[in-house]
N, C-alpha and C. Protein backbone atom coordinates (compact mmCIF):
# COMPACT_ATOMS: atom_id res chain seq x y z
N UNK A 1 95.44 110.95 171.11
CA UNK A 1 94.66 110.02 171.92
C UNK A 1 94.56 108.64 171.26
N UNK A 2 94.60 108.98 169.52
CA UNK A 2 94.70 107.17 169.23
C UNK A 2 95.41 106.62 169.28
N UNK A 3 96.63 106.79 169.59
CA UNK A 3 98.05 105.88 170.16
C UNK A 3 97.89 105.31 171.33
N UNK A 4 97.22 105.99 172.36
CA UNK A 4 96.78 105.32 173.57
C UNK A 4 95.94 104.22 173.53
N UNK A 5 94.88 104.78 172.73
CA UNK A 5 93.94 103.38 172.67
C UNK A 5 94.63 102.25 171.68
N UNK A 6 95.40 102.25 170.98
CA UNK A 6 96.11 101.26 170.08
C UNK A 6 96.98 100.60 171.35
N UNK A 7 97.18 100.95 171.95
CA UNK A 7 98.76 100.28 173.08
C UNK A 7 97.41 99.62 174.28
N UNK A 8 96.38 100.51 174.25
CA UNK A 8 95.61 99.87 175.41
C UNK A 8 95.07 98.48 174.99
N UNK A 9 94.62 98.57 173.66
CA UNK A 9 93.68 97.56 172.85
C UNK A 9 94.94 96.66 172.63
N UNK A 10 95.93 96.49 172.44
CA UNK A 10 97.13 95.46 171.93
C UNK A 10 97.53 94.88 173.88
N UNK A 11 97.84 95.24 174.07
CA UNK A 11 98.02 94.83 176.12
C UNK A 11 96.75 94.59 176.58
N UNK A 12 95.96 94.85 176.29
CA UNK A 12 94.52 93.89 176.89
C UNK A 12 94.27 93.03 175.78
N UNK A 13 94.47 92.55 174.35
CA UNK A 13 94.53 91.63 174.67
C UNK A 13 95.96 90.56 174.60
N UNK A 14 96.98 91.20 174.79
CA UNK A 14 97.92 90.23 175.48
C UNK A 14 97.59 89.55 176.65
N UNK A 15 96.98 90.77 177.54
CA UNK A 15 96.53 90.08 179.18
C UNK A 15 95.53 89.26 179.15
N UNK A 16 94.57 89.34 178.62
CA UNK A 16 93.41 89.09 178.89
C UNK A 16 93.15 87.58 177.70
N UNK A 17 93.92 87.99 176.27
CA UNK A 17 94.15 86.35 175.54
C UNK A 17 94.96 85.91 176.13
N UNK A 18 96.11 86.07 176.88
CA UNK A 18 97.09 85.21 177.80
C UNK A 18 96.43 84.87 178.99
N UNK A 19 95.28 85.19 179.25
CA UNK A 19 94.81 84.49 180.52
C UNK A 19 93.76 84.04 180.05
N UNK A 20 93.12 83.86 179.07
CA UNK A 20 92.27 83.05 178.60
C UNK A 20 93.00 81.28 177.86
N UNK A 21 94.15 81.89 177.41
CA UNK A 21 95.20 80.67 177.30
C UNK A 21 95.39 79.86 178.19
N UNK A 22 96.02 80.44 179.40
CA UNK A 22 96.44 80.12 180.56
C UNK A 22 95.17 79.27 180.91
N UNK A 23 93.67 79.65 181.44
CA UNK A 23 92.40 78.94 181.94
C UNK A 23 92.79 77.56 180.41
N UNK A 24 92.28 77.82 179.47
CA UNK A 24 92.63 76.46 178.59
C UNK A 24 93.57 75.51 178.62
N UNK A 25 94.41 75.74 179.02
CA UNK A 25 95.71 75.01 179.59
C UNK A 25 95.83 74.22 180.84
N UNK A 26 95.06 75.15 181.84
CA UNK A 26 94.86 74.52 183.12
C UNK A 26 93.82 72.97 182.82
N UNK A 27 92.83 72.99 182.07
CA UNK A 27 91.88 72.33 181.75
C UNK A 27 92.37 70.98 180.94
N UNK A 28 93.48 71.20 180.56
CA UNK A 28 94.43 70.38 179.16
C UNK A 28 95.21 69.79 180.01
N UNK A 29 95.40 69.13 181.24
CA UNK A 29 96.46 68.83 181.65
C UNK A 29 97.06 68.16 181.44
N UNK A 30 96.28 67.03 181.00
CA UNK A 30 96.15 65.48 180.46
C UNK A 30 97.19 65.25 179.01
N UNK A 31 96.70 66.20 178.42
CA UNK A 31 96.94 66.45 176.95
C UNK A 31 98.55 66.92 177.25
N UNK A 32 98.77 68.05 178.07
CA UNK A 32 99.94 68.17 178.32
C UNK A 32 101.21 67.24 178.76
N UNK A 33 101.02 66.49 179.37
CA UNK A 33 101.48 65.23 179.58
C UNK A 33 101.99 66.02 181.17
N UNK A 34 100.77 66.20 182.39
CA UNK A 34 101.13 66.65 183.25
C UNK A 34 100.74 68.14 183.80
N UNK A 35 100.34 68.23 185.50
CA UNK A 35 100.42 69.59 185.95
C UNK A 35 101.23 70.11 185.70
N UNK A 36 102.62 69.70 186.17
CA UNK A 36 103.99 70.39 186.08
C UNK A 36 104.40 71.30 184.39
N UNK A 37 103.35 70.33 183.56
CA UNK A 37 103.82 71.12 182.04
C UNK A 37 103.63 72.35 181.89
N UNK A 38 101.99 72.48 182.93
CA UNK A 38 101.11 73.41 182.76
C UNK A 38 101.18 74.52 183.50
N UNK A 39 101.79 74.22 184.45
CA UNK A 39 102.79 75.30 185.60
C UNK A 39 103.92 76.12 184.92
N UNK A 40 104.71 75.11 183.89
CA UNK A 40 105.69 75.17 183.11
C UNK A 40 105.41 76.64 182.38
N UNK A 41 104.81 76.21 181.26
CA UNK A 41 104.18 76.76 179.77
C UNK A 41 103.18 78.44 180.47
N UNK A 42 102.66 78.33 181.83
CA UNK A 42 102.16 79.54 181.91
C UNK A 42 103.31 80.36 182.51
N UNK A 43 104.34 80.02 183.23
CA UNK A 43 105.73 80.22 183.63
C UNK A 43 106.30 81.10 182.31
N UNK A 44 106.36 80.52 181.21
CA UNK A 44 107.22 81.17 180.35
C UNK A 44 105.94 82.47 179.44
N UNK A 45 104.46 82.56 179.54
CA UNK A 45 104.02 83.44 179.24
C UNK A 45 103.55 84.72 180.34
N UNK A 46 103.87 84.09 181.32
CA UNK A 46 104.29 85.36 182.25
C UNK A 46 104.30 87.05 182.44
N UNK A 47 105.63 87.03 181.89
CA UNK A 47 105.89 88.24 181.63
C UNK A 47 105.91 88.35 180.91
N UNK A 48 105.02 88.45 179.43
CA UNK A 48 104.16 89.33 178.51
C UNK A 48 103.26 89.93 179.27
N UNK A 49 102.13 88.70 179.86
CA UNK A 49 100.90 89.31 180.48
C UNK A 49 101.77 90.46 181.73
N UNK A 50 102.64 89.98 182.66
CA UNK A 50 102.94 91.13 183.41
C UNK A 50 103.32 92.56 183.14
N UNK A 51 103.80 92.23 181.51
CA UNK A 51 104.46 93.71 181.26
C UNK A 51 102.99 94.32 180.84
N UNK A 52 102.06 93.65 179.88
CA UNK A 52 101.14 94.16 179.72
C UNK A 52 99.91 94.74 180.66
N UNK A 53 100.04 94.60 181.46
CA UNK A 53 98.67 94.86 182.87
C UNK A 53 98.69 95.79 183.02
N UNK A 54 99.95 96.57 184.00
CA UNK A 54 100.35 98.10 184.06
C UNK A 54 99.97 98.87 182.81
N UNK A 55 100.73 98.41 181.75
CA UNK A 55 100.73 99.50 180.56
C UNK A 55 98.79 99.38 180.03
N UNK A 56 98.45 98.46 180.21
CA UNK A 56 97.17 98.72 179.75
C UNK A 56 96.44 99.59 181.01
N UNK A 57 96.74 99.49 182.01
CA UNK A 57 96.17 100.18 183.49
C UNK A 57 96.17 101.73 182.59
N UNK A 58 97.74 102.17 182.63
CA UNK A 58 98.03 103.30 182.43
C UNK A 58 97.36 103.99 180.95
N UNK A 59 97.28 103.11 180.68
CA UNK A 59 96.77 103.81 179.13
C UNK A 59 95.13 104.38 179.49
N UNK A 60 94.22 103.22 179.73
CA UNK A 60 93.46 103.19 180.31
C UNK A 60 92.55 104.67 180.95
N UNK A 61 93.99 104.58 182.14
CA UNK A 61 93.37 105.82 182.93
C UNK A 61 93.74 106.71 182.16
N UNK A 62 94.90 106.91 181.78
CA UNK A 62 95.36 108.46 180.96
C UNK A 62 94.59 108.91 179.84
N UNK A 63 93.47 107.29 179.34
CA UNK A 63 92.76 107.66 178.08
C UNK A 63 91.17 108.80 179.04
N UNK A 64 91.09 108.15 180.37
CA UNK A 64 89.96 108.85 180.84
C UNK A 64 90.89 110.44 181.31
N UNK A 65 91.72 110.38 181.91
CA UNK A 65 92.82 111.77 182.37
C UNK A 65 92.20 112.90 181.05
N UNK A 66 92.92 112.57 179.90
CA UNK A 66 93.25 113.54 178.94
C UNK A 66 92.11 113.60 177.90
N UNK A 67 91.27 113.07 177.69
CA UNK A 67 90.22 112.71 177.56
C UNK A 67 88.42 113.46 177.67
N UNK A 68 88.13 114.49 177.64
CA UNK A 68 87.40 115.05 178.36
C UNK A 68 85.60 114.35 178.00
N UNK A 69 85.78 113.78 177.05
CA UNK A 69 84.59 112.79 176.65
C UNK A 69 84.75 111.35 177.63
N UNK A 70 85.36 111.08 178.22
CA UNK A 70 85.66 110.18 178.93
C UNK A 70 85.54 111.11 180.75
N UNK A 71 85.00 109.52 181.54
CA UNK A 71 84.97 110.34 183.01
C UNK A 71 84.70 108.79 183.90
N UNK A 72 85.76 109.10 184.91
CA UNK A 72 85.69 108.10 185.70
C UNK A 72 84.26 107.18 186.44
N UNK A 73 83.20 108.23 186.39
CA UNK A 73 81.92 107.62 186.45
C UNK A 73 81.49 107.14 185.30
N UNK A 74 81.94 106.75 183.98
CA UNK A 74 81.14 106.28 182.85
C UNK A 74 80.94 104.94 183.40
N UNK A 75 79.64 104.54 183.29
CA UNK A 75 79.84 102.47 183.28
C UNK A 75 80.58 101.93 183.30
N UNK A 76 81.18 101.89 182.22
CA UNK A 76 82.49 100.89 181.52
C UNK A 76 83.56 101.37 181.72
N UNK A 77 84.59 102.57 182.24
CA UNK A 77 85.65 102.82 182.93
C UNK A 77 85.43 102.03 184.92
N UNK A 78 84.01 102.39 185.32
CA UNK A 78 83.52 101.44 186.37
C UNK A 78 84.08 100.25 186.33
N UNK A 79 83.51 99.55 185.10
CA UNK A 79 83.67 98.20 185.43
C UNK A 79 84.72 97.62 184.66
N UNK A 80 85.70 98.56 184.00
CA UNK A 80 87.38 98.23 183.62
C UNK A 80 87.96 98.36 185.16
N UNK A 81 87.84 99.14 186.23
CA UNK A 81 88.42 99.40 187.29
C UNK A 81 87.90 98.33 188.45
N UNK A 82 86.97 98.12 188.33
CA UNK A 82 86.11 96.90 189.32
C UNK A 82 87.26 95.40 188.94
N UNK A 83 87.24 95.29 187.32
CA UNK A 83 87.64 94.35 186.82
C UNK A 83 89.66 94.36 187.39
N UNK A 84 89.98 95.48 187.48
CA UNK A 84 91.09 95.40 188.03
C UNK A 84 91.61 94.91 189.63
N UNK A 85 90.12 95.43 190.08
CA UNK A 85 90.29 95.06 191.66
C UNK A 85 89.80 93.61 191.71
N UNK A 86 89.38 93.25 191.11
CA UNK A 86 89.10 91.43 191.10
C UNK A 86 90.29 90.98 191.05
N UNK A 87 91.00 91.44 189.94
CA UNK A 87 91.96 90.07 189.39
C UNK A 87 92.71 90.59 190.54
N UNK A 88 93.13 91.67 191.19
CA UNK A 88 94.20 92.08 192.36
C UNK A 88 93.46 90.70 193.68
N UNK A 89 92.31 91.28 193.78
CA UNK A 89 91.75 90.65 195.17
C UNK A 89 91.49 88.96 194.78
N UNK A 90 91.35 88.28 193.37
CA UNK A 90 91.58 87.06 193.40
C UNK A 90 92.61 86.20 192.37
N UNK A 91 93.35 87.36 191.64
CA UNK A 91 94.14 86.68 191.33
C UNK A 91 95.61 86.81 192.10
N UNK A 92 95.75 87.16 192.83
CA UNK A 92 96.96 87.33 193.87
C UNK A 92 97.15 85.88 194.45
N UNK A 93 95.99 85.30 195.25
CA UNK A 93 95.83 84.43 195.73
C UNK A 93 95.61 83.41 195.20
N UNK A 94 95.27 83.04 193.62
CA UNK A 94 95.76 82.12 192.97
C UNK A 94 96.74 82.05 192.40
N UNK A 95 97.91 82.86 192.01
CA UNK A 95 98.86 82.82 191.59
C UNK A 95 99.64 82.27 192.52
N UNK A 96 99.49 82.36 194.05
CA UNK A 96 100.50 81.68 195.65
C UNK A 96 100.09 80.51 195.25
N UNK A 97 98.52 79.87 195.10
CA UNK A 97 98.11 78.80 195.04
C UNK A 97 99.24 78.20 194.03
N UNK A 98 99.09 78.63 192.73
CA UNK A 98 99.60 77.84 191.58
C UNK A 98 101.25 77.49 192.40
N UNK A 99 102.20 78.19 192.82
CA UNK A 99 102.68 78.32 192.88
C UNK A 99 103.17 77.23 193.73
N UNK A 100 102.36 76.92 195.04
CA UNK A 100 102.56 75.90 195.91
C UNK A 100 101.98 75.00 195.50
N UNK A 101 101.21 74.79 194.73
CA UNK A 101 100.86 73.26 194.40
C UNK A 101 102.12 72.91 193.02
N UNK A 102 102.90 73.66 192.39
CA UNK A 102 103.76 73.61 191.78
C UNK A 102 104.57 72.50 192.96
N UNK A 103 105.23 73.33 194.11
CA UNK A 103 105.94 72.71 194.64
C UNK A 103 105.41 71.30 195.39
N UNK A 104 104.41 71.21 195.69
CA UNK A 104 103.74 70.16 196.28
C UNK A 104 103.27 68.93 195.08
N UNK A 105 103.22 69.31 193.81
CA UNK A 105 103.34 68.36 192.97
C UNK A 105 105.04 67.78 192.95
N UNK A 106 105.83 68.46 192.78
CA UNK A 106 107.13 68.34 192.95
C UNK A 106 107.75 67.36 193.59
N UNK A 107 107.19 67.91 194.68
CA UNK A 107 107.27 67.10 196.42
C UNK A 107 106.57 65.57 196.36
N UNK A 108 105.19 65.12 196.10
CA UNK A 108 104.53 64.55 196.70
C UNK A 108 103.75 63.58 195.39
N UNK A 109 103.82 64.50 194.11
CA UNK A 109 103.25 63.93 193.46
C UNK A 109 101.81 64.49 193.29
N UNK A 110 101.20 63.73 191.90
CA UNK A 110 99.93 63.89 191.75
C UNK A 110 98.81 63.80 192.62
N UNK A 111 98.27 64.35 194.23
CA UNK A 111 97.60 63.11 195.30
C UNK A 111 96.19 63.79 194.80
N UNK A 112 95.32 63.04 195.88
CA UNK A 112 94.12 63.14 196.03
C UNK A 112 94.17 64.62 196.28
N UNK A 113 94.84 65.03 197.25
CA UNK A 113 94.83 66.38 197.70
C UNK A 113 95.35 67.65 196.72
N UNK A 114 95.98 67.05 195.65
CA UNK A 114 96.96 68.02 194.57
C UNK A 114 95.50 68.61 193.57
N UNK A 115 94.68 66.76 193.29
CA UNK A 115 94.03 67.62 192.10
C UNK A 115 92.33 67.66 192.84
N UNK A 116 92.55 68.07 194.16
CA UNK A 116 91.28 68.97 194.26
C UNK A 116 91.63 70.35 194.82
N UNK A 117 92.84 70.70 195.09
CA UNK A 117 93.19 71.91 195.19
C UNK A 117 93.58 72.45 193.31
N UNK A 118 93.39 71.72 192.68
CA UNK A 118 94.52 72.03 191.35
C UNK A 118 92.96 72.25 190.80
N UNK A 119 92.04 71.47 190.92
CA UNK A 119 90.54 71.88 190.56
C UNK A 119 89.93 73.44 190.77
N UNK A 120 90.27 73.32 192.17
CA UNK A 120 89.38 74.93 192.65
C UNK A 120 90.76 75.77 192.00
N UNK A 121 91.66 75.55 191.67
CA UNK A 121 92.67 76.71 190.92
C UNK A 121 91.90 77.11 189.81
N UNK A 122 91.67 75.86 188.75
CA UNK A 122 91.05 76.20 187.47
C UNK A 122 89.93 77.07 187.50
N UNK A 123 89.09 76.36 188.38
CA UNK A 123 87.56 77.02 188.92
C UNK A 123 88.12 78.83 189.10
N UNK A 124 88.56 79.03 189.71
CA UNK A 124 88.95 80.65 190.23
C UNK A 124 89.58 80.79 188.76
N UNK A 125 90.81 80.27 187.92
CA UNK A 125 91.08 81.25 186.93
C UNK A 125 90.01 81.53 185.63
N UNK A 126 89.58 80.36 185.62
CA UNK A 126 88.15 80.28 185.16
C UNK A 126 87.18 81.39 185.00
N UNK A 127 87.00 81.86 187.00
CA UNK A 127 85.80 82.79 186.90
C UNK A 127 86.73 84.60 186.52
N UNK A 128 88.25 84.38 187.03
CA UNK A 128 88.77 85.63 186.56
C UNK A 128 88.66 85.80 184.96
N UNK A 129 88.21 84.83 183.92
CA UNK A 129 88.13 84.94 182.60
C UNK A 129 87.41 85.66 182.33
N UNK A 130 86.18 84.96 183.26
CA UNK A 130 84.79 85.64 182.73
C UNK A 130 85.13 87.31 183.26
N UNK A 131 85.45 87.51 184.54
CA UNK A 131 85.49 89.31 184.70
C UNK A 131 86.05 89.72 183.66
N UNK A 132 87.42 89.45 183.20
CA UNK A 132 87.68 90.20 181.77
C UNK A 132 87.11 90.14 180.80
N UNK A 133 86.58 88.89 180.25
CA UNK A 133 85.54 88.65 179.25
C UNK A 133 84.49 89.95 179.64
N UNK A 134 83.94 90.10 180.67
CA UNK A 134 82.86 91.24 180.74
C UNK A 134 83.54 92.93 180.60
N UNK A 135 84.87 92.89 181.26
CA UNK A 135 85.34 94.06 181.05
C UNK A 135 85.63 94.32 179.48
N UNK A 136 85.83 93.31 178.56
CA UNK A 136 86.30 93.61 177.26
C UNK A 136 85.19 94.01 176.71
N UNK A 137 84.01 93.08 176.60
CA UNK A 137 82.71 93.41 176.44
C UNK A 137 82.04 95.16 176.79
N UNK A 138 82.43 95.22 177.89
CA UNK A 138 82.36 97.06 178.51
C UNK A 138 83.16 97.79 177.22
N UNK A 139 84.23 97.39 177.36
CA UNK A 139 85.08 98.08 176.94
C UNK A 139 84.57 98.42 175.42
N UNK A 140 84.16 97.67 174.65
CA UNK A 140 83.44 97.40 173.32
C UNK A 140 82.11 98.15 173.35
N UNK A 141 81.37 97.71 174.26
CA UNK A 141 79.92 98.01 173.82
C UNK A 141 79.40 99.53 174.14
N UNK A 142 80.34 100.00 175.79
CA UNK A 142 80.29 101.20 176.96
C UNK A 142 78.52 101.39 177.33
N UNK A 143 78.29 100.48 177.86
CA UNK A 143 77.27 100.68 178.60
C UNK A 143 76.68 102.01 179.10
């Protein structure tokens, strides 16, 4: 069972410091010399965080599966699984966002309209920080 939690604890925090990166970055744009950098640079950390999500999912559950001190009603397996259906139900829809204002910076340039949609992006990856921030916290403390 401690191999599981070693692969779970190393992929959360790939995911979860790669998306805490990612929110700092969004915020840095300036510094970056540009949205487009910042579109760029989370582009190429990507797929770490993607490979890591699943494998921490799976570890996760298989640590509650095989586990018999562990049970899908504990608190903190709750709110590791709550925390999964967030980032599904709002990070899906900021990732399209990022994605088209990628191209609409591309297109059109920096407008009025780029960085108040490029605002409420940050704002949402922002508040997906904090859910993991609380799930890690669960995960640590087990309520």
């Amino acid at each position: 069972m401690t191999w599981l939690l070693v692969i779970h604890v190393i992929t959360a925090m790939v995911y979860v410091g790669g998306h805490i990166l990612e929110n700092l970055l969004l915020y840095r744009h300036s510094a970056m010399d540009g949205r487009l950098r910042v579109f760029k640079a989370i582009r190429v950390g990507e797929p770490a965080i993607n490979v890591a999500a699943p494998i921490m999912i799976l570890t996760g559950v298989a640590m509650v599966v095989f586990d018999d001190a562990r049970k899908f009603s504990d608190p903190f397996v709750l709110i590791g699984l709550g925390a999964i259906v967030v980032s599904v139900v709002l990070g899906l829809p900021l990732l399209k966002e990022m994605k088209s204002l990628d191209l609409l910076i591309r297109e059109q340039g920096e407008t009025v309209e780029v960085n108040r949609r490029y605002k409420r992006l940050a704002n949402g990856w922002s508040v997906l920080a904090g859910v993991y921030l609380v799930a890690v916290w669960a995960m640590v403390v087990k309520p």
